[in-house]
Protein backbone atom coordinates (compact mmCIF):
# COMPACT_ATOMS: atom_id res chain seq x y z
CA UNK A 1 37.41 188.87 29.37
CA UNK A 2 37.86 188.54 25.90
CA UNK A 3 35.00 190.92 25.27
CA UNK A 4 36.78 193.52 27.53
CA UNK A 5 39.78 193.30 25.79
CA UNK A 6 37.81 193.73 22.06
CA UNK A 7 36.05 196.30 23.64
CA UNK A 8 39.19 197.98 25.17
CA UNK A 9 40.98 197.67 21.48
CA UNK A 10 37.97 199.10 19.66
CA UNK A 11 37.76 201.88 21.95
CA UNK A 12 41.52 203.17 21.56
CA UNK A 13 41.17 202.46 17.30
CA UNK A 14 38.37 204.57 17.53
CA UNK A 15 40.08 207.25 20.23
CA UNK A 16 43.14 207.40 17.43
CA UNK A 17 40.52 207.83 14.41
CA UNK A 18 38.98 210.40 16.15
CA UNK A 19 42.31 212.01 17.47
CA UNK A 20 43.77 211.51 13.66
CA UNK A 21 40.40 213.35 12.47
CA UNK A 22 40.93 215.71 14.84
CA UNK A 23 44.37 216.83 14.41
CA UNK A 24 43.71 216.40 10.44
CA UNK A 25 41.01 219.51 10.67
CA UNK A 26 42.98 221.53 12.87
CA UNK A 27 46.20 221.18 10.22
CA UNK A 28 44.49 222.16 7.89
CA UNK A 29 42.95 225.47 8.99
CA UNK A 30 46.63 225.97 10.54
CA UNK A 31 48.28 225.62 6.89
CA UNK A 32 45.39 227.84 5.70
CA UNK A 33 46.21 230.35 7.56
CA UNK A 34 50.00 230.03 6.96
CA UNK A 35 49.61 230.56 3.43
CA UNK A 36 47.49 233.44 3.51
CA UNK A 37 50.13 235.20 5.87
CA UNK A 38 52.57 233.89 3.60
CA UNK A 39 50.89 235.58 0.47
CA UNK A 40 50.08 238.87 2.01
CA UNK A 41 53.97 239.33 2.97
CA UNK A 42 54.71 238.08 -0.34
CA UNK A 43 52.16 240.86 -2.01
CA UNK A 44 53.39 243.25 0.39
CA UNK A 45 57.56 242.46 -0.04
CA UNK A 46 56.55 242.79 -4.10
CA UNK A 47 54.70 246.08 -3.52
CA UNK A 48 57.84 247.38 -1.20
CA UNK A 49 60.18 246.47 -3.78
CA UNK A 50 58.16 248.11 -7.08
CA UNK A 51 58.05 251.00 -4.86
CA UNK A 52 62.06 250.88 -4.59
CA UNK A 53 62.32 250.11 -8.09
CA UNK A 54 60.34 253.24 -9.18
CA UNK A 55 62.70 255.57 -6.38
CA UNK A 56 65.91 254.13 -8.60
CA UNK A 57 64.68 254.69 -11.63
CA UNK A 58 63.86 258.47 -11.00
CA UNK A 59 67.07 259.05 -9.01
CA UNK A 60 69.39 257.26 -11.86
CA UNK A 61 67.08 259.32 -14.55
CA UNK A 62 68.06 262.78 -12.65
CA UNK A 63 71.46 262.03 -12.19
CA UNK A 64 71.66 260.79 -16.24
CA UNK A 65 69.95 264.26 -16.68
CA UNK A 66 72.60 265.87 -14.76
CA UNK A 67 75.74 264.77 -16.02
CA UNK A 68 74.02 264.97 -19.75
CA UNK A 69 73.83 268.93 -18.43
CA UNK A 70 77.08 268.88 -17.33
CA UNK A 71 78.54 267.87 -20.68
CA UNK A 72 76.60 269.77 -22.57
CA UNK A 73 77.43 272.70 -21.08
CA UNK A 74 81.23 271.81 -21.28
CA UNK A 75 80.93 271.63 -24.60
CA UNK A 76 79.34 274.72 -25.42
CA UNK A 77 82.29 276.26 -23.08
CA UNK A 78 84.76 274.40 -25.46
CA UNK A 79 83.07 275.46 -28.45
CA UNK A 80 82.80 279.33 -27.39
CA UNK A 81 86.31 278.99 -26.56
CA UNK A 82 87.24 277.82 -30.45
CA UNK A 83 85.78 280.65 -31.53
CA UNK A 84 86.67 282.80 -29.28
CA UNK A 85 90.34 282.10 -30.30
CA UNK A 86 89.34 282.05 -34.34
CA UNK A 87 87.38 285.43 -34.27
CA UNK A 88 91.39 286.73 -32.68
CA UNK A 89 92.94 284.88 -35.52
CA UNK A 90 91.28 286.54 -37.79
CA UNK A 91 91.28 289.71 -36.17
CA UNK A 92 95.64 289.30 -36.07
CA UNK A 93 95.25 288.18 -40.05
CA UNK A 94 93.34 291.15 -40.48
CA UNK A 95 95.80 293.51 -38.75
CA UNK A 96 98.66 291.68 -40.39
CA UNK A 97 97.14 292.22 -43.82
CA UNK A 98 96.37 296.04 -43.09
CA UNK A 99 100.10 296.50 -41.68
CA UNK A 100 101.34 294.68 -45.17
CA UNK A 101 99.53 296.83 -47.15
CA UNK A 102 100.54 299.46 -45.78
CA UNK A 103 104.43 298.40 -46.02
CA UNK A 104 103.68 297.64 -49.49
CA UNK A 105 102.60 301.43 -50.33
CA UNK A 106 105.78 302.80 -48.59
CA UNK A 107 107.82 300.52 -50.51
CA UNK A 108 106.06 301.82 -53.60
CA UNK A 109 106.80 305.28 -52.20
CA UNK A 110 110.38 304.90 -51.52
CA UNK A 111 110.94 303.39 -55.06
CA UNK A 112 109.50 306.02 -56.83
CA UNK A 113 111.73 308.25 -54.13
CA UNK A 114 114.97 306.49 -54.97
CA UNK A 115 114.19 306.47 -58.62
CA UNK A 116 113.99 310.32 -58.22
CA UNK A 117 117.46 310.69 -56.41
CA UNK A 118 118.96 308.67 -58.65
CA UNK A 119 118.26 310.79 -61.78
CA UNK A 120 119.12 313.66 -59.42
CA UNK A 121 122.23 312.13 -58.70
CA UNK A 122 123.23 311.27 -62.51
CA UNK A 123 123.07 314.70 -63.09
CA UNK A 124 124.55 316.21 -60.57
CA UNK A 125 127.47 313.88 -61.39
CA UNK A 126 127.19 315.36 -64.52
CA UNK A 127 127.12 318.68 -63.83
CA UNK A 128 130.14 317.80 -61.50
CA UNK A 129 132.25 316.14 -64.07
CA UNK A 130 131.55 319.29 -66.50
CA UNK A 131 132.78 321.38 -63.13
CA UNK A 132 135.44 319.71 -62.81
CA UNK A 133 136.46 320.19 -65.87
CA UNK A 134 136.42 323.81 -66.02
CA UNK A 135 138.47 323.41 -62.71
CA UNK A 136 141.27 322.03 -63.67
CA UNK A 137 141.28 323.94 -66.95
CA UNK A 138 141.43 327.25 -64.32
CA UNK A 139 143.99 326.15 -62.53
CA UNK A 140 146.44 325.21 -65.40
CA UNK A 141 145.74 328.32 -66.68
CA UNK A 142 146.42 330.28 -62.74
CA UNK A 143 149.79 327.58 -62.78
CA UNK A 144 150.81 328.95 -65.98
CA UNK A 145 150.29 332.87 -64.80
CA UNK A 146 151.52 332.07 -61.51
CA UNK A 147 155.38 330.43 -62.97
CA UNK A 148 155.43 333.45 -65.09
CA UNK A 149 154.78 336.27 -61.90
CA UNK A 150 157.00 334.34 -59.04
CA UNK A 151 159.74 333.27 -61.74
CA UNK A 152 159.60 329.67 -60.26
CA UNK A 153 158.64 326.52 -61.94
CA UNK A 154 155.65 324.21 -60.67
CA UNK A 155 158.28 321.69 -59.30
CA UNK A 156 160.48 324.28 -57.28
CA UNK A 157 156.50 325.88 -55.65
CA UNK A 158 156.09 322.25 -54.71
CA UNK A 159 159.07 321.60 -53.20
CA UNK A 160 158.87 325.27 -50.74
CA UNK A 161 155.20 324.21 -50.46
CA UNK A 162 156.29 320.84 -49.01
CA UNK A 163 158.65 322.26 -47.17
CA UNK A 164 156.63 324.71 -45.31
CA UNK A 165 153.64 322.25 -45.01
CA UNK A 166 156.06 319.71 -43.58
CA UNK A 167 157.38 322.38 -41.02
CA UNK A 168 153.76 323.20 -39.65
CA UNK A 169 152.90 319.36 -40.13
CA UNK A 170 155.94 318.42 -37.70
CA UNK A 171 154.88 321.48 -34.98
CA UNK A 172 151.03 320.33 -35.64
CA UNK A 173 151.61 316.57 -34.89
CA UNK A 174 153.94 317.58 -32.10
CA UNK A 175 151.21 319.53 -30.33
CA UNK A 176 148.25 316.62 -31.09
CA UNK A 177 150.80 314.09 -29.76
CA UNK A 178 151.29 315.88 -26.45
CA UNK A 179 147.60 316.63 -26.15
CA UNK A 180 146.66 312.63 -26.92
CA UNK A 181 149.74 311.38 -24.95
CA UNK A 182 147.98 313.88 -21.73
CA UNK A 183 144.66 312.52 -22.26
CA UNK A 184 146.34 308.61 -22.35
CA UNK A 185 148.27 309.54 -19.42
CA UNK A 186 145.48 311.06 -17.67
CA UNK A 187 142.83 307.91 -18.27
CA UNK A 188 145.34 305.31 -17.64
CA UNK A 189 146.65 306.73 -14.88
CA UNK A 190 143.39 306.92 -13.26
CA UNK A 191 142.36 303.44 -14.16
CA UNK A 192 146.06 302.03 -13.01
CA UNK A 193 145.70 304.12 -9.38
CA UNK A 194 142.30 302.74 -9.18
CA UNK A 195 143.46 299.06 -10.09
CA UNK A 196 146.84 299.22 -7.88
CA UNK A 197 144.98 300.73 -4.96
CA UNK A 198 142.22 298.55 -4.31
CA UNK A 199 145.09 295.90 -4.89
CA UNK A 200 147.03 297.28 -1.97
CA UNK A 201 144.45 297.95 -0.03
CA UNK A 202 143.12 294.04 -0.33
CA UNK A 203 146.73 292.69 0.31
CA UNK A 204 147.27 295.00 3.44
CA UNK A 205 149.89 292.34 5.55
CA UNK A 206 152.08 293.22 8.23
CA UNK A 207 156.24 293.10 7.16
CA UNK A 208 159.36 292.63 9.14
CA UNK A 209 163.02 293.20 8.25
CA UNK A 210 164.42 289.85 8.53
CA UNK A 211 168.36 290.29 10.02
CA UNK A 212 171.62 288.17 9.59
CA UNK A 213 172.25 287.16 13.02
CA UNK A 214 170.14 284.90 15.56
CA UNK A 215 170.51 285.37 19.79
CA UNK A 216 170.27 282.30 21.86
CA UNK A 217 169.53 282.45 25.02
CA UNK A 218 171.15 280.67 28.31
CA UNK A 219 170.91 280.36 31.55
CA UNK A 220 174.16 281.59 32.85
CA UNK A 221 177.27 282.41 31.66
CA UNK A 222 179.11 279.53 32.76
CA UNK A 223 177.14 277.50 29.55
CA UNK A 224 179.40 279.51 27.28
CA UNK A 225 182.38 277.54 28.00
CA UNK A 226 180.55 274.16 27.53
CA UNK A 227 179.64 275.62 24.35
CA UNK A 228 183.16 276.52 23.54
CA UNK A 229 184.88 273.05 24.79
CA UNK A 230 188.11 271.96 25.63
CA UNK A 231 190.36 273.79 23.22
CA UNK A 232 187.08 275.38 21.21
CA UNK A 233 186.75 271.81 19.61
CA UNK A 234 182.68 271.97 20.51
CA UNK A 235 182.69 275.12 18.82
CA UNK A 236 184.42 274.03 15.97
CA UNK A 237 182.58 271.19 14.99
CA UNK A 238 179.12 273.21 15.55
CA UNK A 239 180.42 275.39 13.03
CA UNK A 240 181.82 272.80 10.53
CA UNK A 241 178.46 270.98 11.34
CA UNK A 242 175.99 274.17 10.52
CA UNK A 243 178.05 276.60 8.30
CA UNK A 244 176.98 279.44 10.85
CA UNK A 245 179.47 281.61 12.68
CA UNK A 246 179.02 281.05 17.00
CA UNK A 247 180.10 284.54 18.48
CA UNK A 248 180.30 284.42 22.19
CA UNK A 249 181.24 287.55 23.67
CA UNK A 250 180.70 289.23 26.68
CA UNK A 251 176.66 289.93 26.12
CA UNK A 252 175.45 288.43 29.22
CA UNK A 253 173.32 285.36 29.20
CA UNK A 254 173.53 284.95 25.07
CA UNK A 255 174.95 283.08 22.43
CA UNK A 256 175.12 285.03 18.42
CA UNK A 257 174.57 282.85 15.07
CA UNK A 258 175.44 284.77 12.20
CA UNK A 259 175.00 283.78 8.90
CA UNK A 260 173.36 285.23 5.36
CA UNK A 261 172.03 281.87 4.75
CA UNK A 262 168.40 281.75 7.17
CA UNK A 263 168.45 278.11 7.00
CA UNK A 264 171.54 277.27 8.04
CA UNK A 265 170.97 279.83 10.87
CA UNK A 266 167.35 278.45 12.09
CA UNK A 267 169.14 275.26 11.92
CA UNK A 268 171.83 276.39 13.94
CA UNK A 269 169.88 278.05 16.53
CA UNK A 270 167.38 275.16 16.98
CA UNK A 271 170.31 272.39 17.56
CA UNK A 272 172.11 275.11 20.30
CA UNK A 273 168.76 275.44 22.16
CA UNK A 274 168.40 271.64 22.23
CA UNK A 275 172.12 270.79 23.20
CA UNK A 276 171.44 273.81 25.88
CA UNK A 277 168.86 271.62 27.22
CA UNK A 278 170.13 268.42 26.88
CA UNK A 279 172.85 269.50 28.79
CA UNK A 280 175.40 266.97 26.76
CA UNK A 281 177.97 269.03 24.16
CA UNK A 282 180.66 267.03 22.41
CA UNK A 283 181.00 266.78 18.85
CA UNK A 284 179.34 263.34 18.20
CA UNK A 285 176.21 264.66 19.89
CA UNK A 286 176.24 268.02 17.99
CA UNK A 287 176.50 266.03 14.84
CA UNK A 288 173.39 263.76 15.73
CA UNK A 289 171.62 266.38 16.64
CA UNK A 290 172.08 268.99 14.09
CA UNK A 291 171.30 265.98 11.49
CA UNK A 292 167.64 265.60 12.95
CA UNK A 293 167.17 269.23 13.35
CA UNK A 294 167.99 269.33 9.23
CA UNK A 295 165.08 266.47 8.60
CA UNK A 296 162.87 267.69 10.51
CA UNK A 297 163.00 271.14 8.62
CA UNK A 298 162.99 269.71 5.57
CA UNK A 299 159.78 268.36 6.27
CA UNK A 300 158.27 271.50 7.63
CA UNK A 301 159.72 273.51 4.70
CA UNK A 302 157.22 271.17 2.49
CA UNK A 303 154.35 271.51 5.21
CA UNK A 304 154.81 275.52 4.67
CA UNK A 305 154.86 275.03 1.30
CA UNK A 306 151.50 273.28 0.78
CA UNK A 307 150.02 275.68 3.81
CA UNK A 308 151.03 278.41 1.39
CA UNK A 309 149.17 276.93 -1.90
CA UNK A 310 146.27 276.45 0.76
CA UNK A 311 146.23 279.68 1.59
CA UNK A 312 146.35 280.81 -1.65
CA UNK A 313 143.91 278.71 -3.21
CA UNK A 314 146.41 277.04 -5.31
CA UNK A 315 146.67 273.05 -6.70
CA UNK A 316 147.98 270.91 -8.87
CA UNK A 317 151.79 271.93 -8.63
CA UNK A 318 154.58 269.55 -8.42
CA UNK A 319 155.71 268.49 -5.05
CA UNK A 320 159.03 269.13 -5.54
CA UNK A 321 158.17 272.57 -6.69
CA UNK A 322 156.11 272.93 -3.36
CA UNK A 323 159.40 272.33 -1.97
CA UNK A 324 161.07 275.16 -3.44
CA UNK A 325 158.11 277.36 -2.37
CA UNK A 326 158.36 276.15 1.46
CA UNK A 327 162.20 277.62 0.89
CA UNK A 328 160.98 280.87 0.10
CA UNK A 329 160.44 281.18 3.78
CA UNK A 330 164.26 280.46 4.84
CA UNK A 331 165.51 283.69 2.04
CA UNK A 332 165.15 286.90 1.91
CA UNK A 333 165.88 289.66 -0.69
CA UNK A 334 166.87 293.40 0.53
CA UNK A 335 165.91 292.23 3.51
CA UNK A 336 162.40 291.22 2.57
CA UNK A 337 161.30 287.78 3.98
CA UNK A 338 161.10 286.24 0.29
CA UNK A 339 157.80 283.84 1.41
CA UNK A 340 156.21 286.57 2.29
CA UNK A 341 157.05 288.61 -0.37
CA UNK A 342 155.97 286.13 -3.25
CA UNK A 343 152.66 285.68 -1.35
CA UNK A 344 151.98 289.53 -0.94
CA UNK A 345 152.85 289.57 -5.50
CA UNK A 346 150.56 286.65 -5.77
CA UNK A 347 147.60 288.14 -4.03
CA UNK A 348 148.24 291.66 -5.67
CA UNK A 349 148.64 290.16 -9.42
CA UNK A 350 145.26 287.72 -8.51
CA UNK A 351 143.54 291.20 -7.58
CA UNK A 352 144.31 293.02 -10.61
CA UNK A 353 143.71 290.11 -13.42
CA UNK A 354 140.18 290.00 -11.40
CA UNK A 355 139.63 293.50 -12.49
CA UNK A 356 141.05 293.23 -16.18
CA UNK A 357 139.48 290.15 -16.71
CA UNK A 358 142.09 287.41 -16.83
CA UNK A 359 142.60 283.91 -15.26
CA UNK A 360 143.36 284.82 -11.49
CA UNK A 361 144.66 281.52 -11.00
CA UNK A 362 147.62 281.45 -13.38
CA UNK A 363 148.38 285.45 -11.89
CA UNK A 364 148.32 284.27 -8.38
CA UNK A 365 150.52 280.87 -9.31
CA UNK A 366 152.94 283.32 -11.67
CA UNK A 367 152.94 285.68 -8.43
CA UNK A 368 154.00 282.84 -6.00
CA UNK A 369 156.40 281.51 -8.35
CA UNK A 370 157.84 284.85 -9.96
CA UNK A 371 161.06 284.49 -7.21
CA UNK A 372 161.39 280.77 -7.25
CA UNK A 373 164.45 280.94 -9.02
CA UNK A 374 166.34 282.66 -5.45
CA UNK A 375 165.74 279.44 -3.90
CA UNK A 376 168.01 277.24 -5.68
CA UNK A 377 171.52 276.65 -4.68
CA UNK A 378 173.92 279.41 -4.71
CA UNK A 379 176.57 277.55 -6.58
CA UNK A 380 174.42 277.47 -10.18
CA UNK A 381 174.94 280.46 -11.58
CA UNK A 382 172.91 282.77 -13.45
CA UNK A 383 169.89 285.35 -12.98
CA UNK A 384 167.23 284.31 -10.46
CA UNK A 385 164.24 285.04 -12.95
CA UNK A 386 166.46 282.40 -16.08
CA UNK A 387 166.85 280.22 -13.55
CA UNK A 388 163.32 280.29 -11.82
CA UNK A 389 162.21 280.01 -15.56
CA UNK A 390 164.01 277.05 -16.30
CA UNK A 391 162.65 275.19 -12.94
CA UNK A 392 159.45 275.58 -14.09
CA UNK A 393 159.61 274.14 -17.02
CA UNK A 394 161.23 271.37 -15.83
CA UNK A 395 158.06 270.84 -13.31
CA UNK A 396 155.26 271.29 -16.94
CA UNK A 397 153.94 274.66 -15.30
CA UNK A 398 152.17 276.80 -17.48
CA UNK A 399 153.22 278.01 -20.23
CA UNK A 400 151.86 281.94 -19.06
CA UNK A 401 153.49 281.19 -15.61
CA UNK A 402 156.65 279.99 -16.74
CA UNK A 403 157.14 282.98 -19.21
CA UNK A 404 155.73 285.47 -16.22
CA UNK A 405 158.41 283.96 -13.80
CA UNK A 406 160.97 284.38 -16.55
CA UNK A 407 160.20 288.05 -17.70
CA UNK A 408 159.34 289.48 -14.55
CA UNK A 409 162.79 291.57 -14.94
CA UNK A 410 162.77 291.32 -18.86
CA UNK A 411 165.30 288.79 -18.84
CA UNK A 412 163.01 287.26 -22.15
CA UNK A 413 160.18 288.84 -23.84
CA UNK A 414 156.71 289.10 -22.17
CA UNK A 415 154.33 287.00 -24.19
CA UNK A 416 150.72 287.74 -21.83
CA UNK A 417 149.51 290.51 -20.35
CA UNK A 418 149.72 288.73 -16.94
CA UNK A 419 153.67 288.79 -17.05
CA UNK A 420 153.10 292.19 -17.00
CA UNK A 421 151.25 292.59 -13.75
CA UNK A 422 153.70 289.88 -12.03
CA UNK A 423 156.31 292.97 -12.87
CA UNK A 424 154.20 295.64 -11.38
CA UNK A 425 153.12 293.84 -8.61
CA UNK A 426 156.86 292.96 -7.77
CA UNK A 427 157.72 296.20 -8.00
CA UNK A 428 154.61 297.18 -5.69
CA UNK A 429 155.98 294.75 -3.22
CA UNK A 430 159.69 295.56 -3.34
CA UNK A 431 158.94 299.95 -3.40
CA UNK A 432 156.70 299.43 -0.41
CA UNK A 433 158.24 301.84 2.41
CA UNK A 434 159.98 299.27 4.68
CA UNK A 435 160.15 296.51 2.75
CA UNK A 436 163.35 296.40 1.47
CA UNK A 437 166.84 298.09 2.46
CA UNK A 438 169.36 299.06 0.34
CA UNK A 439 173.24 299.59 0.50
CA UNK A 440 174.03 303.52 0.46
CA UNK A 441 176.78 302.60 -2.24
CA UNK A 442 174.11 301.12 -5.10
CA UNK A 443 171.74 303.83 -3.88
CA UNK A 444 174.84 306.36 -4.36
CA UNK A 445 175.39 304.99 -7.74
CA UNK A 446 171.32 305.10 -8.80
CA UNK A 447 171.14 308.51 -8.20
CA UNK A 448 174.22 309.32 -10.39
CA UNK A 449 173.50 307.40 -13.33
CA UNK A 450 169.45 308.40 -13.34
CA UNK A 451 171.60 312.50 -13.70
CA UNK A 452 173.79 311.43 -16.31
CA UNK A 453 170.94 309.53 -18.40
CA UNK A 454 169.19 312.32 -18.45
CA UNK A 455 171.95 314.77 -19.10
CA UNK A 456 172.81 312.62 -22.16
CA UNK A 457 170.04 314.25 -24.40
CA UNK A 458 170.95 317.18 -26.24
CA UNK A 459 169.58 320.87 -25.14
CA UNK A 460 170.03 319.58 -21.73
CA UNK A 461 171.75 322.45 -19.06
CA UNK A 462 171.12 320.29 -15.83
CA UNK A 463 170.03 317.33 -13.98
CA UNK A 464 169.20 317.15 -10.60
CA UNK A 465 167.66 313.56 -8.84
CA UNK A 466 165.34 314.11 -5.45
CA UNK A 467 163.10 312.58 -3.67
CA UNK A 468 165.25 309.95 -2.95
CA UNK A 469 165.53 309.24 -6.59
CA UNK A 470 161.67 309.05 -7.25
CA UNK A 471 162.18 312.13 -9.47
CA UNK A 472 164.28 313.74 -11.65
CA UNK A 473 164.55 317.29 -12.58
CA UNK A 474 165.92 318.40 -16.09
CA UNK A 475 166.70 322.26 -16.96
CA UNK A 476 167.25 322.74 -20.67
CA UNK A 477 168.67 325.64 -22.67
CA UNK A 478 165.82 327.49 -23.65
CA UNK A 479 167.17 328.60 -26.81
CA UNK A 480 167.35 324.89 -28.15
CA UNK A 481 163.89 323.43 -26.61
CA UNK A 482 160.94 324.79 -26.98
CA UNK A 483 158.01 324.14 -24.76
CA UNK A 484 156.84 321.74 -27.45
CA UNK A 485 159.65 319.82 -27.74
CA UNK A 486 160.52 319.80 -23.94
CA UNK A 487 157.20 317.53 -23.39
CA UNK A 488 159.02 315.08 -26.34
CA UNK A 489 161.64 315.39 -24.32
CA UNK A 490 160.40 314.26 -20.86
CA UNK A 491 158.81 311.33 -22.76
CA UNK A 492 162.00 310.16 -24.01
CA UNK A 493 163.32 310.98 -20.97
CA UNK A 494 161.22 308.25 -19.09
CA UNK A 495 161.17 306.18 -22.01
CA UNK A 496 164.93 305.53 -21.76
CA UNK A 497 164.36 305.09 -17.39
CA UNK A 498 162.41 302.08 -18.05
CA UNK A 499 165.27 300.34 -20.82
CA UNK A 500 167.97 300.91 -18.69
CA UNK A 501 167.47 301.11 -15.77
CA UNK A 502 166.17 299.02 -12.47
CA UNK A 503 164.65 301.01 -9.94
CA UNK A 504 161.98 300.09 -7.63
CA UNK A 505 158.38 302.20 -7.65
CA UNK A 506 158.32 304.65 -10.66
CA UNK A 507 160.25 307.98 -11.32
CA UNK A 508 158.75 311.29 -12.26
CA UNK A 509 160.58 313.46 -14.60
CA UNK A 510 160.16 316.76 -14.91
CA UNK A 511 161.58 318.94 -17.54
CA UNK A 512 162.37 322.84 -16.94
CA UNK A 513 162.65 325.47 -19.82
CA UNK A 514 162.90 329.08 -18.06
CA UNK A 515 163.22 332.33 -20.02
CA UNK A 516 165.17 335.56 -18.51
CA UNK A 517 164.77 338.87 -20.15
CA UNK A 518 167.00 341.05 -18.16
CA UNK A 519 167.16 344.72 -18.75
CA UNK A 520 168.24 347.44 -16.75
CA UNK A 521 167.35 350.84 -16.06
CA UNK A 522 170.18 354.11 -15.55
């Protein structure tokens, strides 16, 4: 049993020897193997990557090549350029140095030239002096025969000399005068139609003749006597209230205002139109309401008066000189709607400092405000344009503008050409056809004293004014005026219009000198 077992036990050692013997051998060829596969991919990953190496260093060589190449040739480009620009600089010295020399030489030339003239010169001086000389000798000599064949002395041949020469001097001067004052006349006149024109032309507004009554109306008849009252006492204190006249006559369905002041009159008619409808007339009411209707103008005259700077284009003027300017819509002068008026001045005097050149801002503000002066109360006395000037001053205007608004009717002296378009532009606005009517007495009285101004001026026969007083016609004594002193004459004529006178538009005067040589035959 024991045996067995021994046996049993010897028989597995040796099975394991022989299994460890075994498996020894075959590990070993197996790792054999292993490491020659292991060193051929080895050989083979070293071969691929010498291979790779080589490819790199040929493609990094070309590109080095390349951008070596690439340089190079900029350079070269660079270089060419450099000289490119030298060889022109030299090319421009040259040129410059030829062109020098060449200034040099005609220097040279003209010095020798000049140094020739100037010996010329010396001696014709020279000869001129000697000349001269032999001159005056001559003409002591001719003076001395010349006393002794008229009988006169040097002094009294001056003095007829002087005499005569100031005689055709006077007639000369007379005749250049006319012909320069024509050509003036002719260019300015041209220049001031072309100016004044396109002025009108760009300030083309419609115009109505305001009146000096308003019509309200009703609804029937029977309203009149609630307007009237008991005993006229509604009617009384709408007058005391407004300062307008109430006419109620028999024009059916209407109620007059009449007053010169527009104001009081828009006042007027606005508080009758509301009492109308209201339907309630006693004083009390009347009071109240013609109170409100007041305030509430007063605020629209300053909403018309900053609409109007709007419109214009105009800032930076003092709100209570706004105010004034939003009264300009409540007057009127000759009839003319004075808002309206000052508006159409301002636009015309901004159009013509545009084409002389000046500040249209100041013209247009010296237009608008030219007839500011109107709109204060009636109880300070004074002329509008003094007054107009003072007010704004008062407000810091301008100093052009406030001299414009004061000189606009020469009331002071004009100190900028822009006071002197405000004047022609008011006259522009004032002479327009329509714009402004004017009692048949004043007109009446115009006419005579434009005949007897010009009748005042000696070698005058007679004066006759037509055209509605744009011209005047003057017939002198032909014996007295010549034709060269009759052009003097229509000058001074016009000349003494403008000082004393005030006319609106211009006035032509025309002077007359007719000759009659009667003879008759038997």
């Amino acid at each position: 049993m024991q045996l067995d077992l021994l046996m049993v036990i010897i028989i597995a050692v040796g099975t394991a020897v022989i299994a460890f013997i075994l498996g020894w051998v075959i590990n070993s060829k197996i790792g054999k193997n292993n490491i020659a596969n292991a060193n051929d991919k080895a050989q083979k990953i070293v071969e691929d990557a010498e291979k790779e190496a080589k490819h790199l260093k040929r493609e990094k060589l070309l590109e080095v090549k390349d951008e070596w190449l690439k340089k190079k040739q900029e350079f070269d480009n660079e270089v060419n350029s450099k000289k490119q620009k030298l060889q022109n600089f030299e090319k421009q010295l040259e040129s410059r140095e030829e062109s020098l020399e060449k200034k040099y030489d005609v220097v040279n030339q003209k010095e020798k030239t000049n140094k020739e003239l100037e010996k010329t010169l010396l001696q014709q001086k020279e000869d001129l002096d000697r000349k001269t000389q032999e001159l005056d000798k001559l003409i002591t000599e001719q003076n001395i025969r010349l006393e002794k064949t008229a009988g006169l002395t040097s002094d009294e041949a001056k003095k007829m000399l002087m005499e005569n020469m100031i005689s055709k001097a006077k007639s000369d001067a007379s005749q250049a005068i006319k012909e320069v004052r024509d050509q003036a006349k002719a260019d300015s006149k041209k220049e001031a139609q072309r100016i004044v024109i396109q002025a009108i032309q760009r300030t083309a507004v419609d115009h109505s003749v305001e009146s000096t009554v308003s019509v309200v109306q009703i609804q029937n008849d029977e309203m009149k006597g609630r307007i009237i009252g008991r005993e006229g006492r509604n009617i009384r204190a709408f007058e005391a209230a407004t300062g307008v006249d109430v006419i109620v006559d028999d024009t059916p369905e209407a109620v007059i205002l009449s007053a010169f002041d527009q104001f009081r009159r828009e006042v007027a008619r606005i508080s009758l139109e509301r009492l109308i409808a209201d339907g309630r007339i006693h004083p009390a009411r009347i009071e109240e309401i013609v109170e409100k209707v007041q305030q509430e103008l007063d605020e629209e005259i300053q909403k018309e008066g900053e609409n109007t700077l709007i419109q214009l284009g105009l800032h930076g003027i003092h709100p209570e000189l706004v105010k004034y300017v939003g009264k300009m819509k409540y007057r009127s002068s000759y009839g003319q709607n004075l808002l309206q008026h000052s508006i159409e001045v301002a636009y015309l005097t901004g159009i013509m400092a545009a084409e002389l050149g000046f500040d249209t801002n100041l013209a247009k503000r010296a237009g608008l405000l030219h007839d500011v002066g109107k709109t204060i109360d009636r109880d300070v006395e004074g002329p509008h344009a003094l007054l107009g000037y003072e007010l704004t001053k008062k407000y810091n205007e301008h100093p052009i503008v406030v001299n414009a608004v004061g000189s606009h009717h020469e009331d002071i002296e004009m100190e900028h050409p822009i006071a002197a378009l405000v004047q022609a532009a008011d006259a522009i606005s004032g002479a327009r056809p329509g714009a402004r009517r004017e009692p048949l007495e004043s007109y009446v009285k115009r006419l005579e004293n434009l005949e007897a101004l010009a009748k005042s001026f000696e070698g005058v026969a007679k004066t006759y004014a037509i055209q509605a007083g744009r011209e005047v016609r003057v017939v002198v004594e032909p014996d007295k005026i010549d034709d060269v002193v009759a052009d003097r004459l229509s000058y001074e004529i016009a000349q003494k219009i403008q000082e004393e006178m005030e006319y609106p538009g211009q006035i032509k005067v025309m002077v007359i000198r007719e000759v009659r040589k009667i003879s008759y035959a038997k």
